[in-house]
PDB file of N, CA and C in Angstrom:
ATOM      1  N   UNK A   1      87.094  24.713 -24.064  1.00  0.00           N
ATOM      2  CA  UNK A   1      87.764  25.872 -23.501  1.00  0.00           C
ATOM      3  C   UNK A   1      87.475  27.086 -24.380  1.00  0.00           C
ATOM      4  N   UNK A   2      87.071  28.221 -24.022  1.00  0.00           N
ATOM      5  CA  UNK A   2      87.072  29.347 -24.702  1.00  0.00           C
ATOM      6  C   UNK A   2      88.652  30.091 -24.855  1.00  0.00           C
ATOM      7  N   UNK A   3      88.135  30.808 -25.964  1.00  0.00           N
ATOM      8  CA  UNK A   3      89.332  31.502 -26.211  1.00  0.00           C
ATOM      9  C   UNK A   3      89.621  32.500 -25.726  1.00  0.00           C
ATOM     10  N   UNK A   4      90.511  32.950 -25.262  1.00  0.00           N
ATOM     11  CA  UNK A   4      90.739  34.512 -24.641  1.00  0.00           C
ATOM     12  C   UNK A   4      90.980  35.629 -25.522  1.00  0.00           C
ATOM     13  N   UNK A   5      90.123  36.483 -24.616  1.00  0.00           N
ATOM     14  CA  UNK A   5      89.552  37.926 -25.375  1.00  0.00           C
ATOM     15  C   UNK A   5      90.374  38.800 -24.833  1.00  0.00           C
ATOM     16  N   UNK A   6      91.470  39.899 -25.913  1.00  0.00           N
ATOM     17  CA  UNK A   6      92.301  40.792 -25.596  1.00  0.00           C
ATOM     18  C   UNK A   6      91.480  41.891 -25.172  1.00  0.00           C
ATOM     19  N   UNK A   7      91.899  42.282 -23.818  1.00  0.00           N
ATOM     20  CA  UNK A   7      91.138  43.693 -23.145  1.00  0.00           C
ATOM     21  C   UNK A   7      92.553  44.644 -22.635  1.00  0.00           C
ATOM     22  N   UNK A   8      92.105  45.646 -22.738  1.00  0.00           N
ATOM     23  CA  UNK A   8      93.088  46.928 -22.837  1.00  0.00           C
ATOM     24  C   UNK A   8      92.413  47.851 -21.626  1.00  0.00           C
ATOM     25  N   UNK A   9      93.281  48.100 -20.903  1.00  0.00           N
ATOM     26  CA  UNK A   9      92.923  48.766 -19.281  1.00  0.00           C
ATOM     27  C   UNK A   9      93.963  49.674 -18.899  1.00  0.00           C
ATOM     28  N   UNK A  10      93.788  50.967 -18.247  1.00  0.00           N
ATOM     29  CA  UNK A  10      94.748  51.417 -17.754  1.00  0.00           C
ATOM     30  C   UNK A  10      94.081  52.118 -16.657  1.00  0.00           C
ATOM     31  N   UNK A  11      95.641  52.538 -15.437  1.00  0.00           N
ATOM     32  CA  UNK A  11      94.999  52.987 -13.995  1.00  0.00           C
ATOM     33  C   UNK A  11      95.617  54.574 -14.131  1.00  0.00           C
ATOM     34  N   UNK A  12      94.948  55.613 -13.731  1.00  0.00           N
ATOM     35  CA  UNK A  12      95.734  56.782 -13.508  1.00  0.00           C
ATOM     36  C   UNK A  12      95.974  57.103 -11.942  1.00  0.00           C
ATOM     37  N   UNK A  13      97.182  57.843 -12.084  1.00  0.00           N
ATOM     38  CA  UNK A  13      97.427  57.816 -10.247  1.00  0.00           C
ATOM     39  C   UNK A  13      97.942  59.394 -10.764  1.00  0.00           C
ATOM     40  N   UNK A  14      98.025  60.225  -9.731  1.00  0.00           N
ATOM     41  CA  UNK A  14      98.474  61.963  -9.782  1.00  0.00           C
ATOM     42  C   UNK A  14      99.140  61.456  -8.731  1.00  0.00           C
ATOM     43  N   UNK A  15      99.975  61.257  -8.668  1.00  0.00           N
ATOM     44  CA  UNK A  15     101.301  61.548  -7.781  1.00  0.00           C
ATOM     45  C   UNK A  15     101.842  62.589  -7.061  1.00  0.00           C
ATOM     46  N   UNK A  16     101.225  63.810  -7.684  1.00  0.00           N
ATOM     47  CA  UNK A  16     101.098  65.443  -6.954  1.00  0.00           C
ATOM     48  C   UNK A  16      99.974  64.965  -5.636  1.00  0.00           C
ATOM     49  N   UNK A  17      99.244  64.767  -5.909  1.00  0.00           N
ATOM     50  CA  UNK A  17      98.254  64.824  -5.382  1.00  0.00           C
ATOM     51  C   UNK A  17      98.124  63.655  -4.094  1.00  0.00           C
ATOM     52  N   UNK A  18      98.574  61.969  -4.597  1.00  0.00           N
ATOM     53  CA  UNK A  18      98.345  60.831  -3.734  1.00  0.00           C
ATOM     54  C   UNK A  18      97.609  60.320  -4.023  1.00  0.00           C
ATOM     55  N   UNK A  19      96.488  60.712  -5.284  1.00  0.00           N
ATOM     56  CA  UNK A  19      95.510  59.902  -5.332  1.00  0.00           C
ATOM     57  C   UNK A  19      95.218  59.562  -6.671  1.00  0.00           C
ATOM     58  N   UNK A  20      94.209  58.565  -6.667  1.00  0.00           N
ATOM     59  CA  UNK A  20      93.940  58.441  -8.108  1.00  0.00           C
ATOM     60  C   UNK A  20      93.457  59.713  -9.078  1.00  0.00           C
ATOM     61  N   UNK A  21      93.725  59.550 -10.169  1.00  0.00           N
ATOM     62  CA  UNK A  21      93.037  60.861 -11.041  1.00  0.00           C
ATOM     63  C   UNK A  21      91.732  60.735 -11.271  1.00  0.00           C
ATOM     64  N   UNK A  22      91.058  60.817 -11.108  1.00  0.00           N
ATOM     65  CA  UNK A  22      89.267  60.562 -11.663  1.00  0.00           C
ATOM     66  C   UNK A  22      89.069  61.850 -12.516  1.00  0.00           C
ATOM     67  N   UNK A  23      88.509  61.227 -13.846  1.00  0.00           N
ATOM     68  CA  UNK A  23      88.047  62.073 -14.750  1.00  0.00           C
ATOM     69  C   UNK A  23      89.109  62.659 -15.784  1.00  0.00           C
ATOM     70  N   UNK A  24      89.498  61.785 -15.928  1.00  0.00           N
ATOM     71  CA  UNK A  24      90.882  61.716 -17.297  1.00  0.00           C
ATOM     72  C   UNK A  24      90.742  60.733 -18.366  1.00  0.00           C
ATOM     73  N   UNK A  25      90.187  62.090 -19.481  1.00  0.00           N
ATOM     74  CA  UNK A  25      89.278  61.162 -20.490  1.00  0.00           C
ATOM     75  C   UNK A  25      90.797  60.497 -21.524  1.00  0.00           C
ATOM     76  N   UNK A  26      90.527  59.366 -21.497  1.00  0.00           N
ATOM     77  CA  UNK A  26      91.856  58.434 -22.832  1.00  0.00           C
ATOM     78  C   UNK A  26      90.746  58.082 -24.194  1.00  0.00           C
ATOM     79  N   UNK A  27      91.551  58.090 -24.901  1.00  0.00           N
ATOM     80  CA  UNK A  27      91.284  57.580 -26.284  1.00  0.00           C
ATOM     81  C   UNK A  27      92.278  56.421 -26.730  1.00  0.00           C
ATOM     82  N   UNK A  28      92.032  55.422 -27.213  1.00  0.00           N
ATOM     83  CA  UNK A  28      92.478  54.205 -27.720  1.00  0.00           C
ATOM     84  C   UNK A  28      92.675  54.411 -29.402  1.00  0.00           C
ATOM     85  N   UNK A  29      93.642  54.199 -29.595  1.00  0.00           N
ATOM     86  CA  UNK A  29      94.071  54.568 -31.226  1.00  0.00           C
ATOM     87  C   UNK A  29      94.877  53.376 -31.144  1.00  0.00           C
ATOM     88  N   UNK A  30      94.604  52.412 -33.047  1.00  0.00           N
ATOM     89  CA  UNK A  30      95.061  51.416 -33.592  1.00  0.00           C
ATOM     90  C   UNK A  30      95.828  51.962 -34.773  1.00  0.00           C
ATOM     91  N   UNK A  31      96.824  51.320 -35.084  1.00  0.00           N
ATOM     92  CA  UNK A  31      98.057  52.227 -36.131  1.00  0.00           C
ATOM     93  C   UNK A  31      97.551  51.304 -37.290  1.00  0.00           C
ATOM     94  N   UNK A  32      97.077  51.395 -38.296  1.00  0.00           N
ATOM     95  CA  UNK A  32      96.716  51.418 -39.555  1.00  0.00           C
ATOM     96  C   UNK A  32      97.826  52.436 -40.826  1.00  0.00           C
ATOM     97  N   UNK A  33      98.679  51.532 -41.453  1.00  0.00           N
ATOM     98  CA  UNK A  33      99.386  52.148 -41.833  1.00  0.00           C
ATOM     99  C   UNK A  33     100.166  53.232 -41.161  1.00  0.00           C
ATOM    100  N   UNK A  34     100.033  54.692 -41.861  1.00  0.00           N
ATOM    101  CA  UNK A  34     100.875  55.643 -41.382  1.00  0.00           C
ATOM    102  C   UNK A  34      99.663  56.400 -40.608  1.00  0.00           C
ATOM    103  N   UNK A  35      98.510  56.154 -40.759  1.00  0.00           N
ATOM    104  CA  UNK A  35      97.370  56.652 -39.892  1.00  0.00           C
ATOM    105  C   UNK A  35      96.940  56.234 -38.186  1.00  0.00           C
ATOM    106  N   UNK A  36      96.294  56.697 -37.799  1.00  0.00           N
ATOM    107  CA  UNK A  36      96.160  56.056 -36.544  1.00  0.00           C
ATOM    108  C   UNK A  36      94.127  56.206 -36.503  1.00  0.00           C
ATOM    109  N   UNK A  37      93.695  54.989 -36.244  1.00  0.00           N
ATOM    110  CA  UNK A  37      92.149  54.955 -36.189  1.00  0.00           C
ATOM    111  C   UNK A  37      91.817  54.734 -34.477  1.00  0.00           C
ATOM    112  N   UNK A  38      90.126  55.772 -34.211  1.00  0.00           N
ATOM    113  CA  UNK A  38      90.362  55.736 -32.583  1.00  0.00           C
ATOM    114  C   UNK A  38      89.522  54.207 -32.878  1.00  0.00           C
ATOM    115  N   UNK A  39      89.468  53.776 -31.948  1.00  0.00           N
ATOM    116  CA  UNK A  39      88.682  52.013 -31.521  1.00  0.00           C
ATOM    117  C   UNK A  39      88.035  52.379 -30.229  1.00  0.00           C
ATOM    118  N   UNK A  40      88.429  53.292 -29.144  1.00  0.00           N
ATOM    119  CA  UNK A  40      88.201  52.963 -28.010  1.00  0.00           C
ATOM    120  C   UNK A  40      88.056  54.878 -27.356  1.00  0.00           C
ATOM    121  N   UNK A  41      87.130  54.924 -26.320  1.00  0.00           N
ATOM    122  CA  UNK A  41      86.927  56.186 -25.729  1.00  0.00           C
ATOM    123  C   UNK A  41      86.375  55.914 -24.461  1.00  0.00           C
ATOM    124  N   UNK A  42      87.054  56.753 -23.186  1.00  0.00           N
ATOM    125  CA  UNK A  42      86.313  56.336 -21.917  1.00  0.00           C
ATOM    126  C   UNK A  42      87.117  57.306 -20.821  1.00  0.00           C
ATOM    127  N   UNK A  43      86.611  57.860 -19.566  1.00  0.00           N
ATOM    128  CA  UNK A  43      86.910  58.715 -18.881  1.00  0.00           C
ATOM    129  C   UNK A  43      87.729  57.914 -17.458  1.00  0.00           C
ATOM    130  N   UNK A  44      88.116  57.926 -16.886  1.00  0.00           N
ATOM    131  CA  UNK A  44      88.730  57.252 -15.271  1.00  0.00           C
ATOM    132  C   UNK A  44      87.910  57.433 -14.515  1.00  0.00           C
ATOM    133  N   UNK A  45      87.565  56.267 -13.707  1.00  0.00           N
ATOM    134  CA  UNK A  45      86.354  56.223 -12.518  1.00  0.00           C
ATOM    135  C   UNK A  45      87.150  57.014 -11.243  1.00  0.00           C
ATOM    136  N   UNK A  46      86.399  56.835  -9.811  1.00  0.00           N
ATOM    137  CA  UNK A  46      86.892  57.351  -8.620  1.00  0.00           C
ATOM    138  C   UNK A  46      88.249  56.911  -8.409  1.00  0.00           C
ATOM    139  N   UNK A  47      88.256  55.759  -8.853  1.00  0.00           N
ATOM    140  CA  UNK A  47      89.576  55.014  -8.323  1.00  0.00           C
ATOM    141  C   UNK A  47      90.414  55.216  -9.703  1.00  0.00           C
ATOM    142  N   UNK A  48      90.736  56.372 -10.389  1.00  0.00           N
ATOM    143  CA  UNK A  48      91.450  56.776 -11.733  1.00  0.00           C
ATOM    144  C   UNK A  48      91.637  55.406 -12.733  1.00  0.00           C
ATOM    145  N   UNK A  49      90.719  54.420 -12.556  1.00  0.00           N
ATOM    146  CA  UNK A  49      90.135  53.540 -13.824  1.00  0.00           C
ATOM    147  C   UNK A  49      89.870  53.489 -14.469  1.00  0.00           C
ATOM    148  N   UNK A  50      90.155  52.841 -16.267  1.00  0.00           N
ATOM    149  CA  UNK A  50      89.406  52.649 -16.962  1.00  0.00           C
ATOM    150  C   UNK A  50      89.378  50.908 -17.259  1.00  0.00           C
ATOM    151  N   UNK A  51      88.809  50.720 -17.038  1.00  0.00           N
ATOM    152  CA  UNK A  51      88.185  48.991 -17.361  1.00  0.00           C
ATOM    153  C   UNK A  51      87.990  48.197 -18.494  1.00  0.00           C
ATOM    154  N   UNK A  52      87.815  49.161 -19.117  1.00  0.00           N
ATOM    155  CA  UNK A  52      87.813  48.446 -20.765  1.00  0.00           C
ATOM    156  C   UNK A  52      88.018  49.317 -21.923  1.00  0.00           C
ATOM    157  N   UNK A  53      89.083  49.140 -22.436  1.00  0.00           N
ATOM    158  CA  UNK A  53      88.789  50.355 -23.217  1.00  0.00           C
ATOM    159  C   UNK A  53      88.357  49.764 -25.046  1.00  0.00           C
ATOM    160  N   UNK A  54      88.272  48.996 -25.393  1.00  0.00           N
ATOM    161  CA  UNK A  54      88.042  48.174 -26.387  1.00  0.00           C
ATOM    162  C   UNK A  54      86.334  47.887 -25.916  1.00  0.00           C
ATOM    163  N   UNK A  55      85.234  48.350 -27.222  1.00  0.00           N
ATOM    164  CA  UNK A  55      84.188  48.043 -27.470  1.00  0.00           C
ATOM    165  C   UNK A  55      83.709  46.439 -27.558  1.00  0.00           C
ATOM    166  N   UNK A  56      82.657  46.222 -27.456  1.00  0.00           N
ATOM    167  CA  UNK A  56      82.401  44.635 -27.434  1.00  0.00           C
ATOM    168  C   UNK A  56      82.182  44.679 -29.117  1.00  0.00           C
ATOM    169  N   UNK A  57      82.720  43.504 -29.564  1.00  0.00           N
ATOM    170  CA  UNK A  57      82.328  43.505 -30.972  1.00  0.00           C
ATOM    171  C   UNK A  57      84.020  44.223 -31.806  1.00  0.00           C
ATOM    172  N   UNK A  58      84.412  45.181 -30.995  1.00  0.00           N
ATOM    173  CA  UNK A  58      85.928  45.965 -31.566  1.00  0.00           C
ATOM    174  C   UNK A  58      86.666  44.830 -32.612  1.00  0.00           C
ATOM    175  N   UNK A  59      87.370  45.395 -33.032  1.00  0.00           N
ATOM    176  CA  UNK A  59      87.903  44.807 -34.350  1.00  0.00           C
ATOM    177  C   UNK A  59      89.500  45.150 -33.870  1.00  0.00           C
ATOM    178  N   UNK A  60      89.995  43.952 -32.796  1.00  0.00           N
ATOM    179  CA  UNK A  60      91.263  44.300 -32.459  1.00  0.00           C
ATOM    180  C   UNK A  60      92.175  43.154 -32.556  1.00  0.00           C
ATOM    181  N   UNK A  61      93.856  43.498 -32.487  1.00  0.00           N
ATOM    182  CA  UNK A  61      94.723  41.906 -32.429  1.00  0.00           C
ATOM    183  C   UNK A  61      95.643  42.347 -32.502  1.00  0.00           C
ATOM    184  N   UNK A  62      96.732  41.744 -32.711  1.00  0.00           N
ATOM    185  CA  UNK A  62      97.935  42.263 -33.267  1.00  0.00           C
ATOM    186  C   UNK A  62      97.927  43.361 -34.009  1.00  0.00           C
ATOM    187  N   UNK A  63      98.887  44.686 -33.014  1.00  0.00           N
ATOM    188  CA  UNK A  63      99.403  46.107 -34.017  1.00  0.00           C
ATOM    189  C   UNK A  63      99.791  46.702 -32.788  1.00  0.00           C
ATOM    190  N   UNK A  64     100.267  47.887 -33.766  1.00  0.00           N
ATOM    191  CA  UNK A  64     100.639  49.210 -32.363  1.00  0.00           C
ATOM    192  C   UNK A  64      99.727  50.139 -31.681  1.00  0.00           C
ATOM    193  N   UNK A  65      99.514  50.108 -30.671  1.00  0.00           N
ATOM    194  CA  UNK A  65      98.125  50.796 -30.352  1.00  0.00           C
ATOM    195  C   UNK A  65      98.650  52.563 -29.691  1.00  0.00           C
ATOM    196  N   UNK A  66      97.738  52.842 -29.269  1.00  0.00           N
ATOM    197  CA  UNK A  66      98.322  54.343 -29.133  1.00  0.00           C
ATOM    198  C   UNK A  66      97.061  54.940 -27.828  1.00  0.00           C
ATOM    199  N   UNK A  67      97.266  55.031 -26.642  1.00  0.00           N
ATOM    200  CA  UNK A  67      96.565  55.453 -25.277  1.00  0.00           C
ATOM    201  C   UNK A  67      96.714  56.676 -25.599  1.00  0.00           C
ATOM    202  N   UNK A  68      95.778  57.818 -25.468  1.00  0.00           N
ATOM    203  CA  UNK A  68      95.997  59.399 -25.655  1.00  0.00           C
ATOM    204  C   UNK A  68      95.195  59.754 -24.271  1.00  0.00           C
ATOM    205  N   UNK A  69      96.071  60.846 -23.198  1.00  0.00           N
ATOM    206  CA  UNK A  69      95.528  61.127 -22.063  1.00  0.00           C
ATOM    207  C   UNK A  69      95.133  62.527 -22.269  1.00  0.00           C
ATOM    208  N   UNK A  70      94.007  63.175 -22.124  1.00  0.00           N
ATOM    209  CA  UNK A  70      93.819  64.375 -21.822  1.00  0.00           C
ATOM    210  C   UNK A  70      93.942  64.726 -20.563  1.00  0.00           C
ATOM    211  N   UNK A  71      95.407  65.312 -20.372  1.00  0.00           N
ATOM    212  CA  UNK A  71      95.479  65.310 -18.883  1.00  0.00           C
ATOM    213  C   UNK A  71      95.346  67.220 -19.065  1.00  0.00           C
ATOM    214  N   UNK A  72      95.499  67.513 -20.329  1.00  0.00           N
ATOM    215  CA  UNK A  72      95.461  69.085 -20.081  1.00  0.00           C
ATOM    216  C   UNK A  72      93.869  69.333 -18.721  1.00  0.00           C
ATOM    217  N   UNK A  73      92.988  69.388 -19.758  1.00  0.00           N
ATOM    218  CA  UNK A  73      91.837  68.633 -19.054  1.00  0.00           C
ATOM    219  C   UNK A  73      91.424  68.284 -17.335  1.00  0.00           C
ATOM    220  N   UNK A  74      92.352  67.422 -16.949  1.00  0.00           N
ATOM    221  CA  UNK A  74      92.482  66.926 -15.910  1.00  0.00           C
ATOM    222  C   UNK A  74      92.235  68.044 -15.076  1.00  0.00           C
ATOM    223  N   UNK A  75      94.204  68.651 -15.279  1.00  0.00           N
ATOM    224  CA  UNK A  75      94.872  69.539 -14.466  1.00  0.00           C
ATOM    225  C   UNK A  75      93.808  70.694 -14.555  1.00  0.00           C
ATOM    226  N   UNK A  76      93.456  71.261 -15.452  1.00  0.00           N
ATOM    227  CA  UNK A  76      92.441  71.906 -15.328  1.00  0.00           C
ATOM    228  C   UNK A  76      90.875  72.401 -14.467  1.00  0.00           C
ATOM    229  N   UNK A  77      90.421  70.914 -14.758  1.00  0.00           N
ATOM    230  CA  UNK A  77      89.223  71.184 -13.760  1.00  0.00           C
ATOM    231  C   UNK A  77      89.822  70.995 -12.440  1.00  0.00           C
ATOM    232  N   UNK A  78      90.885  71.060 -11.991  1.00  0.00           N
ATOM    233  CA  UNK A  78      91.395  71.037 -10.667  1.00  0.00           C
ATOM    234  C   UNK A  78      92.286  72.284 -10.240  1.00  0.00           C
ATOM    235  N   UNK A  79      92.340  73.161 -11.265  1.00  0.00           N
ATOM    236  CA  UNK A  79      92.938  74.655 -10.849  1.00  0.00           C
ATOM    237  C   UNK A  79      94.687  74.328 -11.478  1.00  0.00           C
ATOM    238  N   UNK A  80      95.305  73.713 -11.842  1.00  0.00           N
ATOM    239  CA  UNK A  80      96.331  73.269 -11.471  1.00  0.00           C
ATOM    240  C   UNK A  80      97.025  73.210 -13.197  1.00  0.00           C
ATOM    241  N   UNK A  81      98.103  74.411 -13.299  1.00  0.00           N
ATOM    242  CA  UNK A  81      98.843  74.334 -14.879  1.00  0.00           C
ATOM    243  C   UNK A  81      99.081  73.072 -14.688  1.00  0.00           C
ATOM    244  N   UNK A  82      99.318  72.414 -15.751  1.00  0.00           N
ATOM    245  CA  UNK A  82     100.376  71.362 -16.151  1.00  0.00           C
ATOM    246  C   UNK A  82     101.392  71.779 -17.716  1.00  0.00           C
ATOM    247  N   UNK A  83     102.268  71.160 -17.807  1.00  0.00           N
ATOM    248  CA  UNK A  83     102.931  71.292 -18.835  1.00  0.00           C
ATOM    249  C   UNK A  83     103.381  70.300 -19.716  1.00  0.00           C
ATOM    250  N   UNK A  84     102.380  68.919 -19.163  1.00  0.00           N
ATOM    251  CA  UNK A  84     102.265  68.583 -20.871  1.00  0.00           C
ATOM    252  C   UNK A  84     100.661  68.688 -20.822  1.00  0.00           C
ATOM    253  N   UNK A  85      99.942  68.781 -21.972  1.00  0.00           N
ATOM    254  CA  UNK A  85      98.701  68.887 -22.319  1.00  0.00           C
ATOM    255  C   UNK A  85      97.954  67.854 -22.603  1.00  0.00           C
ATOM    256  N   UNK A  86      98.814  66.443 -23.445  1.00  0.00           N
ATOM    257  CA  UNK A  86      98.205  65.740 -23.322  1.00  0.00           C
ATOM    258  C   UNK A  86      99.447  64.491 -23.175  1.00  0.00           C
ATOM    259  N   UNK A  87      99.436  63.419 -22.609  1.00  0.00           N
ATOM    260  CA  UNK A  87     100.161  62.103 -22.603  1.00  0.00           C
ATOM    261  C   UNK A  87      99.917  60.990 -23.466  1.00  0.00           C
ATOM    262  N   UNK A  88     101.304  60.583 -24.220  1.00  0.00           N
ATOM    263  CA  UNK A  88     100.768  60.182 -25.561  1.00  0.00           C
ATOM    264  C   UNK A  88     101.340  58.722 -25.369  1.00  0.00           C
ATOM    265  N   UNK A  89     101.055  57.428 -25.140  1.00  0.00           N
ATOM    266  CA  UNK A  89     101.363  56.242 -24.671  1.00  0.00           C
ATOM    267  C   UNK A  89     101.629  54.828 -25.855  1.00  0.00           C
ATOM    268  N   UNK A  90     102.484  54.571 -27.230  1.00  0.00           N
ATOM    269  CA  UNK A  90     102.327  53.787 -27.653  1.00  0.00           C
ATOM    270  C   UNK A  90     102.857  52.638 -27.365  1.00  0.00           C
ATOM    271  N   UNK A  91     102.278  51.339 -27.604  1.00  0.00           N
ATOM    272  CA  UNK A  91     102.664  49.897 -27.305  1.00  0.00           C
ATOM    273  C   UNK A  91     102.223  49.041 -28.177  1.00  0.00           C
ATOM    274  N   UNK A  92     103.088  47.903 -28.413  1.00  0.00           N
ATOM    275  CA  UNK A  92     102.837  46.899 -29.500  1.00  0.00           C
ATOM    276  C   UNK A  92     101.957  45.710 -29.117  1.00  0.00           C
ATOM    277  N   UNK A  93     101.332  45.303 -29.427  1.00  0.00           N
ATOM    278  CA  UNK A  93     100.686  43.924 -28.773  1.00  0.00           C
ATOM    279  C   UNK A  93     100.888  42.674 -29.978  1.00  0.00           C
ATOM    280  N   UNK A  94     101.140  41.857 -29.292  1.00  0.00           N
ATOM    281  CA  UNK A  94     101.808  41.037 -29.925  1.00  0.00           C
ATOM    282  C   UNK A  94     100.626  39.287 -29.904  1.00  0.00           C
ATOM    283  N   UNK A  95     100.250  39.729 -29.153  1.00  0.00           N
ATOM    284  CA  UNK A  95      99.181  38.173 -28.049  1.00  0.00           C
ATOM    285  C   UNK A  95      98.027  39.004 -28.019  1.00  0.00           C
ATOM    286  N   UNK A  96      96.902  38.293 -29.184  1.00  0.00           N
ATOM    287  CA  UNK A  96      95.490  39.022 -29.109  1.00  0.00           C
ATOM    288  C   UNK A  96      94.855  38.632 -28.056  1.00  0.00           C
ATOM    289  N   UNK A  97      95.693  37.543 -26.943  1.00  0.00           N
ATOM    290  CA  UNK A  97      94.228  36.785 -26.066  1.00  0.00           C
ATOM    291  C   UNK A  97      94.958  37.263 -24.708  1.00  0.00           C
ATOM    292  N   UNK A  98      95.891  38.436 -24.270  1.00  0.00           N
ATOM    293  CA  UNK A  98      96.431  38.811 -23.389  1.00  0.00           C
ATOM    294  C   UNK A  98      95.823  40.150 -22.974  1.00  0.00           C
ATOM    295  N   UNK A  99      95.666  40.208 -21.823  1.00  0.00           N
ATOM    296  CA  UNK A  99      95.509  41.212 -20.957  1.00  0.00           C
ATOM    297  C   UNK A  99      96.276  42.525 -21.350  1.00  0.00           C
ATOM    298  N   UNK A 100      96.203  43.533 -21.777  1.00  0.00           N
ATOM    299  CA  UNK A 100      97.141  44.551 -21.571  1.00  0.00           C
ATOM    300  C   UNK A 100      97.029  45.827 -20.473  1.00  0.00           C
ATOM    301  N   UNK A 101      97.715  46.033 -19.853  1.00  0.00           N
ATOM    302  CA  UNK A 101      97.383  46.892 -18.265  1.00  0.00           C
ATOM    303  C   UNK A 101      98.836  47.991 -18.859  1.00  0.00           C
ATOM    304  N   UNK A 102      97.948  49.346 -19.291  1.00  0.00           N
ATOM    305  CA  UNK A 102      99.126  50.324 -19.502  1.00  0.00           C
ATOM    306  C   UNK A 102      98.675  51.566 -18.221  1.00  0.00           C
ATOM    307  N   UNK A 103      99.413  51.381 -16.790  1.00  0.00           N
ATOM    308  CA  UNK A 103      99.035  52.508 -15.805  1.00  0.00           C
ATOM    309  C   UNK A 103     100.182  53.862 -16.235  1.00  0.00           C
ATOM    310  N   UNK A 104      99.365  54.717 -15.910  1.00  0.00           N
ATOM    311  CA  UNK A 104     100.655  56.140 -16.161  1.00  0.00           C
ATOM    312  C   UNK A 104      99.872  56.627 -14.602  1.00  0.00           C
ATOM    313  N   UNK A 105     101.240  57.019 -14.273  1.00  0.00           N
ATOM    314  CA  UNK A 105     101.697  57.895 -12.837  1.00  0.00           C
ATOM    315  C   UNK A 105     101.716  59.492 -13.471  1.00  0.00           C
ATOM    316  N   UNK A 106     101.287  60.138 -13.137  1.00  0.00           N
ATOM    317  CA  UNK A 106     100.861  61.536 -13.394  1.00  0.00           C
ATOM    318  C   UNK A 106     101.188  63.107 -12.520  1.00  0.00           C
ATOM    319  N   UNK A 107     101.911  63.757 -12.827  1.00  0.00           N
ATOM    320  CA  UNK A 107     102.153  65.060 -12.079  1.00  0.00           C
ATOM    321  C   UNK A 107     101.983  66.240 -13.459  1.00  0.00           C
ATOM    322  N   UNK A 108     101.801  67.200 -12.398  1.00  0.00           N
ATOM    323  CA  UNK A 108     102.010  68.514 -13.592  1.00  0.00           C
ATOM    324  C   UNK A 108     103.195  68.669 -14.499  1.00  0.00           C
ATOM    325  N   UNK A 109     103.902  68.366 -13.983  1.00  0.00           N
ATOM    326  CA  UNK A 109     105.596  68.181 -14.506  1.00  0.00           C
ATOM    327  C   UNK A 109     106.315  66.801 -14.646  1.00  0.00           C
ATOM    328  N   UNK A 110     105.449  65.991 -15.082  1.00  0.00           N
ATOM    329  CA  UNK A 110     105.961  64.371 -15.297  1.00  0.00           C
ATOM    330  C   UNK A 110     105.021  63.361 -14.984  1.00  0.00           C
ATOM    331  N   UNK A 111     105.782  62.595 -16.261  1.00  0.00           N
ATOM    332  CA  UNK A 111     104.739  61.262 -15.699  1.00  0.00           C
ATOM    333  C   UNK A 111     105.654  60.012 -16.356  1.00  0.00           C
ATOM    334  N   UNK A 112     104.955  59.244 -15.893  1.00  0.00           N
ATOM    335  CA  UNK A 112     106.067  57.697 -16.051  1.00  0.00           C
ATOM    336  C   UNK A 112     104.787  56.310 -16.504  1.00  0.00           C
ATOM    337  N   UNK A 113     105.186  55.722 -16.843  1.00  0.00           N
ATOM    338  CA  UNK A 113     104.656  54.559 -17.096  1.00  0.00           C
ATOM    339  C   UNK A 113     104.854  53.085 -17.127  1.00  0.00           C
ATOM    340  N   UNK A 114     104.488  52.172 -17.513  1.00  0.00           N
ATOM    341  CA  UNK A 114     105.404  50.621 -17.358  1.00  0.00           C
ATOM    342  C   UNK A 114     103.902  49.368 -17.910  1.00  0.00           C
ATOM    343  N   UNK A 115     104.162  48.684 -18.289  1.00  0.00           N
ATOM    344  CA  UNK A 115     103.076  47.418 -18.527  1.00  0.00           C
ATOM    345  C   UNK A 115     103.031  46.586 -16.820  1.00  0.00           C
ATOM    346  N   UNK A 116     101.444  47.158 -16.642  1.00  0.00           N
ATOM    347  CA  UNK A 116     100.949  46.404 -15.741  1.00  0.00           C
ATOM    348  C   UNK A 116     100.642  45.337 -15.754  1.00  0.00           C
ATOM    349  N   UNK A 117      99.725  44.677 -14.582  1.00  0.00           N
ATOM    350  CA  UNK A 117      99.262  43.255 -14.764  1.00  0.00           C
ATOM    351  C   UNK A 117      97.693  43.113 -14.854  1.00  0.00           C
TER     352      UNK A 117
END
C-alpha cells in the first residue's frame, strides 16, 4: 500500500458575481517559528481552482499553514473596488496524508470560508 501524500487545494467562488473567480493568484505560507516561509504559488483556473498548491518534492506535514488571496487584484482586473485587498486564511494540519480543501466564497464586501472535502 502506498502512503498518502498531503495535497492542499482551494476553490474560489465571487458570490457578487455567481461565478467562479478565475485568476486569483494564492500563495501558500508554512509557519516556521514566528516567521512564515512561502512553499506554494498558483493562480485559479476557469472554474476559480487551484489543484495543487504544494510543489512535487515540497517539504510539507504537520504545522500552521497560511492561504494568502490577492483578491485586491481580482476585483481589479474586473473594474470592481473591493475592501479587503487581500484574504488572509490560516489552518493547522494535523494528518500529513490528508487532503486539505480550504474554499473561500468571495464578494467585494465579504467573504467566508469552511474546510472542504
Amino acid at each position: 500500500m502506498m502512503p498518502r501524500v498531503m495535497s492542499i487545494t482551494t476553490h474560489v467562488l465571487d458570490t457578487s458575481a455567481g461565478s467562479p473567480a478565475a485568476g486569483v493568484p494564492v500563495r501558500l505560507e508554512m509557519r516556521r517559528g514566528d516567521a512564515w516561509e512561502p512553499i506554494g504559488y498558483g493562480t485559479t483556473d476557469d472554474d476559480g481552482r487551484l489543484r495543487d498548491l504544494l510543489s512535487d518534492g515540497q517539504a510539507s506535514g504537520p504545522a500552521i499553514y497560511r492561504m494568502r488571496f490577492d483578491t485586491a487584484s481580482y476585483f481589479a482586473a474586473r473594474g470592481v473596488r473591493g475592501f479587503y485587498p487581500e484574504v488572509s486564511i490560516e489552518f493547522e494540519v494535523i494528518d500529513a496524508g490528508e487532503h486539505y480543501h480550504v474554499p473561500l466564497l468571495l464578494s467585494p464586501f465579504g467573504y467566508s470560508t469552511y474546510r472542504g472535502s
